[in-house]
N, C-alpha and C. Protein backbone atom coordinates (compact mmCIF):
# COMPACT_ATOMS: atom_id res chain seq x y z
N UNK A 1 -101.60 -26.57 -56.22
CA UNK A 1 -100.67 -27.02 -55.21
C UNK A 1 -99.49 -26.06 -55.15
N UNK A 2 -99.36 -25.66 -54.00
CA UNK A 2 -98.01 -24.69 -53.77
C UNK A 2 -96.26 -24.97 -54.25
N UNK A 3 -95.58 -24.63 -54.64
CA UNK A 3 -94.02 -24.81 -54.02
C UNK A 3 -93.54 -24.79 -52.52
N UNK A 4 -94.28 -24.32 -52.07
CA UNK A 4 -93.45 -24.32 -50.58
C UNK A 4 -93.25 -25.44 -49.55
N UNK A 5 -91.92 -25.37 -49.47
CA UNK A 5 -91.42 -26.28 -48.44
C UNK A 5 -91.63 -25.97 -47.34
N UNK A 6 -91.52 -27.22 -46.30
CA UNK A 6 -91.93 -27.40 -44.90
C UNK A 6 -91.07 -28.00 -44.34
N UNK A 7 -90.97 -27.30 -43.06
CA UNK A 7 -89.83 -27.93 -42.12
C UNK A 7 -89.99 -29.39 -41.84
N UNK A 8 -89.33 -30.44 -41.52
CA UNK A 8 -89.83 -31.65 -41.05
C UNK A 8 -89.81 -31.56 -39.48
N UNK A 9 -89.39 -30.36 -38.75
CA UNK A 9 -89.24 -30.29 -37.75
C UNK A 9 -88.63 -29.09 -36.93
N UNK A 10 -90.00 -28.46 -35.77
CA UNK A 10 -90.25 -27.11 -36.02
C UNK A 10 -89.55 -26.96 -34.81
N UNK A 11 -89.03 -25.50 -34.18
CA UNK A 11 -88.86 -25.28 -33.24
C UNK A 11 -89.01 -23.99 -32.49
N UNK A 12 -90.35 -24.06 -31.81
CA UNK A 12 -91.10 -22.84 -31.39
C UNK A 12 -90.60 -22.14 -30.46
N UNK A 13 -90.26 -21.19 -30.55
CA UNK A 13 -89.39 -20.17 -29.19
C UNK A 13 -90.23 -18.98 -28.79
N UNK A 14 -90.49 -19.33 -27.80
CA UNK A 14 -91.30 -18.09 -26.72
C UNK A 14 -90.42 -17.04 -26.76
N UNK A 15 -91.22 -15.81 -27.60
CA UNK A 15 -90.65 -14.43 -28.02
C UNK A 15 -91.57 -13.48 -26.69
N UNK A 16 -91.80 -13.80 -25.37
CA UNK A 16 -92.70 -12.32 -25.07
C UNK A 16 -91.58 -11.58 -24.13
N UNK A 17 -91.82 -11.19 -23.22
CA UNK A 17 -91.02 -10.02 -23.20
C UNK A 17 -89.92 -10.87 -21.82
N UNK A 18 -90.38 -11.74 -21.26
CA UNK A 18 -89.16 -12.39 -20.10
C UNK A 18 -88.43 -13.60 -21.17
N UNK A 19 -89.14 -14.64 -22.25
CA UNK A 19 -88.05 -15.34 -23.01
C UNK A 19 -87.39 -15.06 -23.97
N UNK A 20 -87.81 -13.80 -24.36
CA UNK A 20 -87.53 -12.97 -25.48
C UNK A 20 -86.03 -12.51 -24.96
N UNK A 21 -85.69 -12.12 -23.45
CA UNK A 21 -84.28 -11.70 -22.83
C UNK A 21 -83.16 -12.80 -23.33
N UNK A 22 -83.89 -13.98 -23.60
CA UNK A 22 -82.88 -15.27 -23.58
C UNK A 22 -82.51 -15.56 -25.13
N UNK A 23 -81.81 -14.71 -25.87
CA UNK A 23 -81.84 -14.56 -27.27
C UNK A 23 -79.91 -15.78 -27.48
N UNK A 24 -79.21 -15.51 -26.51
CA UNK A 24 -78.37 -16.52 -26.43
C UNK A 24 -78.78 -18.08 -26.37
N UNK A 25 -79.73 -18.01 -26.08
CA UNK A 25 -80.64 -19.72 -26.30
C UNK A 25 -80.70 -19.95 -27.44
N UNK A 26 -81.60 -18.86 -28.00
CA UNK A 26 -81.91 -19.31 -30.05
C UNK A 26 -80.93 -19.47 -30.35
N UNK A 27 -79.84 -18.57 -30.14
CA UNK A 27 -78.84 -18.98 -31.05
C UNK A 27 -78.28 -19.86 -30.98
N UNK A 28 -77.96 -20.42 -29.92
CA UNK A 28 -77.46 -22.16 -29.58
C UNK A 28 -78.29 -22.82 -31.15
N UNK A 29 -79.63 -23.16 -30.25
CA UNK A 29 -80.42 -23.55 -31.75
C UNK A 29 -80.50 -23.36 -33.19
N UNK A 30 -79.54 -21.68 -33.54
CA UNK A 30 -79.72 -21.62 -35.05
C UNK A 30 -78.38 -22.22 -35.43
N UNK A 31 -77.28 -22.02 -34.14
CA UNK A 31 -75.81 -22.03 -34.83
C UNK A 31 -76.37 -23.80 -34.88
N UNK A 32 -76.71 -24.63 -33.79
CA UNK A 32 -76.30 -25.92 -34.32
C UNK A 32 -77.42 -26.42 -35.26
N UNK A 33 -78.45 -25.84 -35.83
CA UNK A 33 -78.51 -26.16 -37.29
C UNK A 33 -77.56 -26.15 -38.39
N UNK A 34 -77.54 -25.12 -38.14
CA UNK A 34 -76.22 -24.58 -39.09
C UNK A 34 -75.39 -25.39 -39.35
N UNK A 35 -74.65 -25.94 -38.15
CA UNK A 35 -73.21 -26.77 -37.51
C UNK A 35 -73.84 -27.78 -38.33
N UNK A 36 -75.00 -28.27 -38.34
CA UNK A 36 -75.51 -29.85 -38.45
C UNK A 36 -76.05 -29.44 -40.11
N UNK A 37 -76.13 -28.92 -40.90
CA UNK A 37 -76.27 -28.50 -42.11
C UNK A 37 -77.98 -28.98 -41.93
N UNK A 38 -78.88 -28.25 -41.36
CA UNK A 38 -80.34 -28.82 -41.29
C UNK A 38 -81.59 -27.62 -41.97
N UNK A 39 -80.61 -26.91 -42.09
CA UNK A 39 -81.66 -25.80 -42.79
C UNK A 39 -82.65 -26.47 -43.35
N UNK A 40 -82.41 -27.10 -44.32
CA UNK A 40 -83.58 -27.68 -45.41
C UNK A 40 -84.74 -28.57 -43.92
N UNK A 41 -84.44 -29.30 -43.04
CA UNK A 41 -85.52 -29.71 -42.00
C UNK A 41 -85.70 -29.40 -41.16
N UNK A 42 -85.27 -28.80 -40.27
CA UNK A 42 -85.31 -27.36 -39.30
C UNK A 42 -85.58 -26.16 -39.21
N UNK A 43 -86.86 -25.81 -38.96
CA UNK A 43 -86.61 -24.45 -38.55
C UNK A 43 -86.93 -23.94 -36.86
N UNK A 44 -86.54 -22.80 -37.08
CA UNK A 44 -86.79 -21.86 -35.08
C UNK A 44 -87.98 -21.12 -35.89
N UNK A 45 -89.24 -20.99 -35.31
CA UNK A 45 -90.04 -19.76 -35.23
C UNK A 45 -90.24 -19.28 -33.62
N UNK A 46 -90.29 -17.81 -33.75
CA UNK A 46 -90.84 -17.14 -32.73
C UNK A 46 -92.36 -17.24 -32.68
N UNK A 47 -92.88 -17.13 -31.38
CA UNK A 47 -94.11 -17.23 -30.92
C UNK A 47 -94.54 -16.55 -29.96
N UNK A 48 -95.77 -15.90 -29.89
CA UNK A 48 -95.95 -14.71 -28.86
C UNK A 48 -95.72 -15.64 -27.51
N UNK A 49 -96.01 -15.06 -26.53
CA UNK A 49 -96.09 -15.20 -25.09
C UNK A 49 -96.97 -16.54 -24.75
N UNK A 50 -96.32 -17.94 -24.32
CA UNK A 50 -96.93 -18.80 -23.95
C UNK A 50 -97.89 -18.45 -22.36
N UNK A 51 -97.34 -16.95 -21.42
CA UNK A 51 -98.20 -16.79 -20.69
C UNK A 51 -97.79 -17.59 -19.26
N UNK A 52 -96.23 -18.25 -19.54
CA UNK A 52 -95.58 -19.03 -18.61
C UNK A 52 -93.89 -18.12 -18.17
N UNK A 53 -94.27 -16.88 -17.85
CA UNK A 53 -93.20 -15.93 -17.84
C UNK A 53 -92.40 -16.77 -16.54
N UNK A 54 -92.86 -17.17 -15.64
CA UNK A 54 -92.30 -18.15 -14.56
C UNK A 54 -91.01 -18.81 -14.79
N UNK A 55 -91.39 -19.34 -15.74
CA UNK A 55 -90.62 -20.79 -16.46
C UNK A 55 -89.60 -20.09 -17.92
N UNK A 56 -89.19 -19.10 -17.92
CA UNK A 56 -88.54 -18.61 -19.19
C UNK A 56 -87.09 -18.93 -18.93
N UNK A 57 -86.76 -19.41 -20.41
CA UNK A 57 -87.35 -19.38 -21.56
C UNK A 57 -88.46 -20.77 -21.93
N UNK A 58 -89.08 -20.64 -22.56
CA UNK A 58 -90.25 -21.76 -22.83
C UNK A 58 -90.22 -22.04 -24.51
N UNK A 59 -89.88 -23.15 -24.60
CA UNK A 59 -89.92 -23.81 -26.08
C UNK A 59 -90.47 -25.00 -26.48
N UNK A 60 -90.97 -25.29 -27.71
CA UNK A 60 -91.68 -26.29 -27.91
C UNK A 60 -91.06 -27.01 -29.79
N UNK A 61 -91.20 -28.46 -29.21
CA UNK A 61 -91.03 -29.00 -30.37
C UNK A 61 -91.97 -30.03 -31.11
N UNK A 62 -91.73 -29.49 -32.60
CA UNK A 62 -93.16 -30.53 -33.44
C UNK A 62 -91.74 -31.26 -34.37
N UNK A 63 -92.61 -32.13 -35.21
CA UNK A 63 -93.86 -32.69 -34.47
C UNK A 63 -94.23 -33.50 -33.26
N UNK A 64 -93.40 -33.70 -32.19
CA UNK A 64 -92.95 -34.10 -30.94
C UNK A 64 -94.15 -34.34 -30.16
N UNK A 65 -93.96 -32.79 -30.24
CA UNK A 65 -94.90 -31.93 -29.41
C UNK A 65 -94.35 -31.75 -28.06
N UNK A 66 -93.08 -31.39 -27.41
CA UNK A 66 -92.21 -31.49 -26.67
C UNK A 66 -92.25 -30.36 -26.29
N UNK A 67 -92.35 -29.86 -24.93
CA UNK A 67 -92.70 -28.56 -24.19
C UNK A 67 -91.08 -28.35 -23.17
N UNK A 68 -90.66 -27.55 -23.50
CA UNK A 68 -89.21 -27.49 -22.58
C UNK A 68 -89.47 -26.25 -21.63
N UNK A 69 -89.28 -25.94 -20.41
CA UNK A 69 -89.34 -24.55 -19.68
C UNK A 69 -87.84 -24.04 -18.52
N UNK A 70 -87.22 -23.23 -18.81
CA UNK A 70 -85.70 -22.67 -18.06
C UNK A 70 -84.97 -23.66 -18.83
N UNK A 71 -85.29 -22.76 -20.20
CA UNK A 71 -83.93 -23.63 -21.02
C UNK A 71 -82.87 -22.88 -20.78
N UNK A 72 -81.75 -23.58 -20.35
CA UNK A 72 -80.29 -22.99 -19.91
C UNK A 72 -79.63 -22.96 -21.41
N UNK A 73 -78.32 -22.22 -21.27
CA UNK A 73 -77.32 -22.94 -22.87
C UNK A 73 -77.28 -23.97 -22.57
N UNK A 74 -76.68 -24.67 -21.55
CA UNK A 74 -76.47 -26.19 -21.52
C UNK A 74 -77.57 -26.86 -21.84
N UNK A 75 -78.59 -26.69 -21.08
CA UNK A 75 -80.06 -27.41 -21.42
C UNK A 75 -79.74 -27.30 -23.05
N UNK A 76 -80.08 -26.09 -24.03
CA UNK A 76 -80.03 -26.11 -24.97
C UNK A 76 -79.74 -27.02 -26.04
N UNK A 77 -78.56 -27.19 -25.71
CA UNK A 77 -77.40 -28.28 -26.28
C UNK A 77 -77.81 -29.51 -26.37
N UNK A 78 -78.30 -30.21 -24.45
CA UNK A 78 -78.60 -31.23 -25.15
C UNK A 78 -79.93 -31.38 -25.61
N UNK A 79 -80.68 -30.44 -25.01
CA UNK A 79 -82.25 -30.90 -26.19
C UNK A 79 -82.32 -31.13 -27.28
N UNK A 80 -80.69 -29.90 -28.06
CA UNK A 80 -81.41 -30.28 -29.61
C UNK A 80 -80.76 -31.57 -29.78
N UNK A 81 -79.53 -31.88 -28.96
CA UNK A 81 -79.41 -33.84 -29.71
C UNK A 81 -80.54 -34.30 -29.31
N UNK A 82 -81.12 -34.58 -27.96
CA UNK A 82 -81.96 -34.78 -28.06
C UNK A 82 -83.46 -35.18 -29.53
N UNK A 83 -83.80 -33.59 -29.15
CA UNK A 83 -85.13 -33.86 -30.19
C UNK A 83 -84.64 -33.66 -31.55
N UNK A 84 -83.38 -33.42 -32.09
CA UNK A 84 -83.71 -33.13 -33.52
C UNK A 84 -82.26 -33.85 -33.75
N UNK A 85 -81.53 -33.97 -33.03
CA UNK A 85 -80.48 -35.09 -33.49
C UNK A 85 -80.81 -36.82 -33.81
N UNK A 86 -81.25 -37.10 -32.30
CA UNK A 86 -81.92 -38.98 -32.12
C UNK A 86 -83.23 -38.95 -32.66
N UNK A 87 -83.86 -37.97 -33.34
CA UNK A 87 -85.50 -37.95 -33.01
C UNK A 87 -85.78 -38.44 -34.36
């Protein structure tokens, strides 16, 4: 059996080359982990190209399974109360 810990709650960010421009988004998402001391149950991973360049930036949340597309900063903000604040 491993040591390694697991997020209780993931947050997938479309890295291809149109949501990848929107790097002021993640950071919304890393600073308010941060802000919210969640490291230990939160994490952001990057993820290749959902293939929905239309709709960028495109993010997804587990275990939710919550699909977000033209996340704004504002959007940002409230998704994460949203899914990882009430959730």
């Amino acid at each position: 059996m491993s040591d390694s810990k697991f997020p209780e709650k993931s947050i997938f960010i479309c890295d291809g080359s149109k949501c990848g421009k929107h790097k002021e988004v993640r950071k919304i998402f890393k600073d308010a982990i941060k802000e919210n001391d969640l490291k230990d149950t939160v994490e952001i991973f990057k993820i290749e190209c959902t293939d929905r360049c239309k709709q960028a930036p495109v993010m997804c949340f587990q275990p939710q399974n919550k699909w977000f597309t033209e996340v704004s900063m504002w959007k940002a903000e409230k998704i994460f109360k949203e899914m990882i604040l009430t959730n």
